[in-house]
N, C-alpha and C. Protein backbone atom coordinates (compact mmCIF):
# COMPACT_ATOMS: atom_id res chain seq x y z
N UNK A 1 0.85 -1.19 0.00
CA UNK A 1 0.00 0.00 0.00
C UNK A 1 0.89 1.24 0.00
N UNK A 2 0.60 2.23 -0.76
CA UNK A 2 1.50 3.30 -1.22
C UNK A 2 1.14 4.44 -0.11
N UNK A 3 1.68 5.09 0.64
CA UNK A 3 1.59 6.20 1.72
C UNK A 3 0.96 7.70 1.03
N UNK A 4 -0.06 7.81 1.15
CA UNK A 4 0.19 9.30 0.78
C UNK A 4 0.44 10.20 1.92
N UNK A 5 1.20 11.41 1.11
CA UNK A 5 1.42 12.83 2.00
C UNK A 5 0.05 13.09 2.74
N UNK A 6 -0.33 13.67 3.69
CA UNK A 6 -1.07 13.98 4.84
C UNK A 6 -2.10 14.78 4.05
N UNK A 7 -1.63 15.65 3.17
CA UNK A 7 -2.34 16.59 2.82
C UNK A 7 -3.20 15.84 1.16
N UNK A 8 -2.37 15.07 0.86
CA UNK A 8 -3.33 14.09 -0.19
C UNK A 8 -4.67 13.56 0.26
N UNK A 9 -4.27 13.15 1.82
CA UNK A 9 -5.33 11.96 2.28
C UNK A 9 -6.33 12.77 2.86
N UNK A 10 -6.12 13.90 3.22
CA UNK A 10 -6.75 15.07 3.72
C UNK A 10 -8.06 15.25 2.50
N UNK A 11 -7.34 15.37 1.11
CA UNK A 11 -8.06 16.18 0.42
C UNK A 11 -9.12 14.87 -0.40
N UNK A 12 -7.83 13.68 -0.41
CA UNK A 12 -9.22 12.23 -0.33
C UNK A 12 -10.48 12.00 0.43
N UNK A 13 -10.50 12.29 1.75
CA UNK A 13 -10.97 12.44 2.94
C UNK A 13 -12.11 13.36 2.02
N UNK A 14 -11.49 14.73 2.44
CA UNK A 14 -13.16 15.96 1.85
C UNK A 14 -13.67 15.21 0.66
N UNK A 15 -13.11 14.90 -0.28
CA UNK A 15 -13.56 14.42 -1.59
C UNK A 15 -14.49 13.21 -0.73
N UNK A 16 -14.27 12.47 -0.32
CA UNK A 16 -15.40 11.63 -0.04
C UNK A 16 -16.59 11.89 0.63
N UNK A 17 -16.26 12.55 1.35
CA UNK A 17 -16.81 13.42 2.51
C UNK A 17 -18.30 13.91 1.54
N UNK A 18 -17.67 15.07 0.52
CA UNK A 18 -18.56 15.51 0.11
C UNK A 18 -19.75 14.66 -0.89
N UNK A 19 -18.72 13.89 -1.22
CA UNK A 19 -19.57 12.42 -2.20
C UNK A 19 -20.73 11.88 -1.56
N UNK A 20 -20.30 12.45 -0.06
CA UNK A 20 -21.23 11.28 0.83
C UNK A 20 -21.21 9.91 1.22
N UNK A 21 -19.71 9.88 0.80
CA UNK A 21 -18.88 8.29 1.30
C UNK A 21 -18.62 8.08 2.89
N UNK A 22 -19.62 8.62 3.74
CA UNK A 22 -18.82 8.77 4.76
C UNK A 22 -18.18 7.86 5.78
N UNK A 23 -17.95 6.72 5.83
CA UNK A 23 -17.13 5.73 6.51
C UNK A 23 -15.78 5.74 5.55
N UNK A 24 -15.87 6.09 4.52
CA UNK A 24 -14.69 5.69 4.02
C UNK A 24 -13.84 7.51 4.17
N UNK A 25 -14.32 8.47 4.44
CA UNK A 25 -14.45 9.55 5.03
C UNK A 25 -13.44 9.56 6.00
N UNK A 26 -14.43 8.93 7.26
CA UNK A 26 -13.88 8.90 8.49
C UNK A 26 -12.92 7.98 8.43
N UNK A 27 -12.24 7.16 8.13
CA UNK A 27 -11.70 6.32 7.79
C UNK A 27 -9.90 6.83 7.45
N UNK A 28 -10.20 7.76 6.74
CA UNK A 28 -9.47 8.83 6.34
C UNK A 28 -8.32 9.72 7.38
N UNK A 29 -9.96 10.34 7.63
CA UNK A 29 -9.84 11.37 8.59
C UNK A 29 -8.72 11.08 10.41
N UNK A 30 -9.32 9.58 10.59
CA UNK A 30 -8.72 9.07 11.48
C UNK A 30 -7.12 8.53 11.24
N UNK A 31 -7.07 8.04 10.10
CA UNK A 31 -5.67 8.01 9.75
C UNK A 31 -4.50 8.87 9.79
N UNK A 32 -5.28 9.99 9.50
CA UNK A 32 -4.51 11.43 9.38
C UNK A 32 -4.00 11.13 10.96
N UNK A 33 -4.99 11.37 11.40
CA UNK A 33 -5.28 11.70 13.24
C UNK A 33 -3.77 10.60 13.99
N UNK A 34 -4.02 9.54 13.41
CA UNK A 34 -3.14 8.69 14.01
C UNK A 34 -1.27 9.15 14.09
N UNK A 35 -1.08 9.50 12.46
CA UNK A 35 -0.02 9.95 12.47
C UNK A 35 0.15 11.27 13.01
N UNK A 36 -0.84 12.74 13.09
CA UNK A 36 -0.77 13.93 13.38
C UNK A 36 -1.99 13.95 14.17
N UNK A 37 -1.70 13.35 15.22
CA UNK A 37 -3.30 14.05 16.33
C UNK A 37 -3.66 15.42 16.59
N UNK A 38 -2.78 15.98 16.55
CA UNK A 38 -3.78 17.48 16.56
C UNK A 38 -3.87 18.23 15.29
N UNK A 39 -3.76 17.32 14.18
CA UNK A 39 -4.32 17.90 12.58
C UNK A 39 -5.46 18.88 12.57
N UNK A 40 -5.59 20.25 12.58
CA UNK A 40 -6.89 20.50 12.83
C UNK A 40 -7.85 20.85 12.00
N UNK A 41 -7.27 20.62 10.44
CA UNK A 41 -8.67 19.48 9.34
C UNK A 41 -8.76 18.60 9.28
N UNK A 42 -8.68 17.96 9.73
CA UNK A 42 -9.16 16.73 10.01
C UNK A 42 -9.60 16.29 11.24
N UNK A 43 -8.79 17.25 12.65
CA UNK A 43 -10.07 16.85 13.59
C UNK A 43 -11.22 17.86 13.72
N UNK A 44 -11.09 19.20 12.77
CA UNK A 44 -12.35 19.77 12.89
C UNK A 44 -13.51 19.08 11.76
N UNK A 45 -12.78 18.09 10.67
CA UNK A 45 -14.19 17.48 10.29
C UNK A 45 -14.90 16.52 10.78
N UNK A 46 -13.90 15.82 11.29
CA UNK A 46 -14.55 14.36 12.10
C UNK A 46 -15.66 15.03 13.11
N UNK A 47 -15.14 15.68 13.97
CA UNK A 47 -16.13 16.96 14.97
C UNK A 47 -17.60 16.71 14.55
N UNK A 48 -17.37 17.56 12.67
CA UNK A 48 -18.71 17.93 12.34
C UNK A 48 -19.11 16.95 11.92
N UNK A 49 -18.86 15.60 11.52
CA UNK A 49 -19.56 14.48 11.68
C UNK A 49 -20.12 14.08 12.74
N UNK A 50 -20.05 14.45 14.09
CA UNK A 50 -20.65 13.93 15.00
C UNK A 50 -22.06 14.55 14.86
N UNK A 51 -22.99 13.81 15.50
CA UNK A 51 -24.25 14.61 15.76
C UNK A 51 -24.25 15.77 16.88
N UNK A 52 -25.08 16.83 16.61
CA UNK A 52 -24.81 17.69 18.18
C UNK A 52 -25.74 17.19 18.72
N UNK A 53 -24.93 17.49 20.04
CA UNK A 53 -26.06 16.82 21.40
C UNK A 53 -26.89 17.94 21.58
N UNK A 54 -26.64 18.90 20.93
CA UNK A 54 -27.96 20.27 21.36
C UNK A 54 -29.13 19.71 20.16
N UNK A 55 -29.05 19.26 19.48
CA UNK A 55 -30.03 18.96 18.30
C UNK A 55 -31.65 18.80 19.11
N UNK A 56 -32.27 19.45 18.10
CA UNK A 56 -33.70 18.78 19.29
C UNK A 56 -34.22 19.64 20.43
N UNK A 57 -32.85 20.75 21.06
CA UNK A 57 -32.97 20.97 22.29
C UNK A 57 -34.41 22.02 22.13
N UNK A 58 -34.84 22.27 22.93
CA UNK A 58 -36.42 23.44 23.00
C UNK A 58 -37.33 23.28 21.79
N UNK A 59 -37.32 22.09 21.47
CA UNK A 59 -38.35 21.43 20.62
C UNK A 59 -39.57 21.27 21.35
């Protein structure tokens, strides 16, 4: 398996992201994370993949 630069897998990552691939997304995103944990595109997208816990709230 061939390594890409951080910023390749980054921009693989959005590209899927936006496709709506999203496990293969996060997938990505976490890889980055592994080698550079405080990447902060990649941990501010994973973020916005989460659901917010305010969702719903004063419904």
């Amino acid at each position: 398996m061939v390594k890409l630069p951080l910023d390749k897998r980054l921009q693989q990552a959005l590209d899927h992201h936006l496709a709506g691939h999203l496990p293969a997304a996060d997938a990505l995103y976490r890889a980055i994370l592994q080698v550079q944990p405080n990447h902060p595109d990649a941990n501010y997208a994973l973020v916005q993949r989460r659901p917010s816990p305010c969702k719903g709230f004063g419904d």
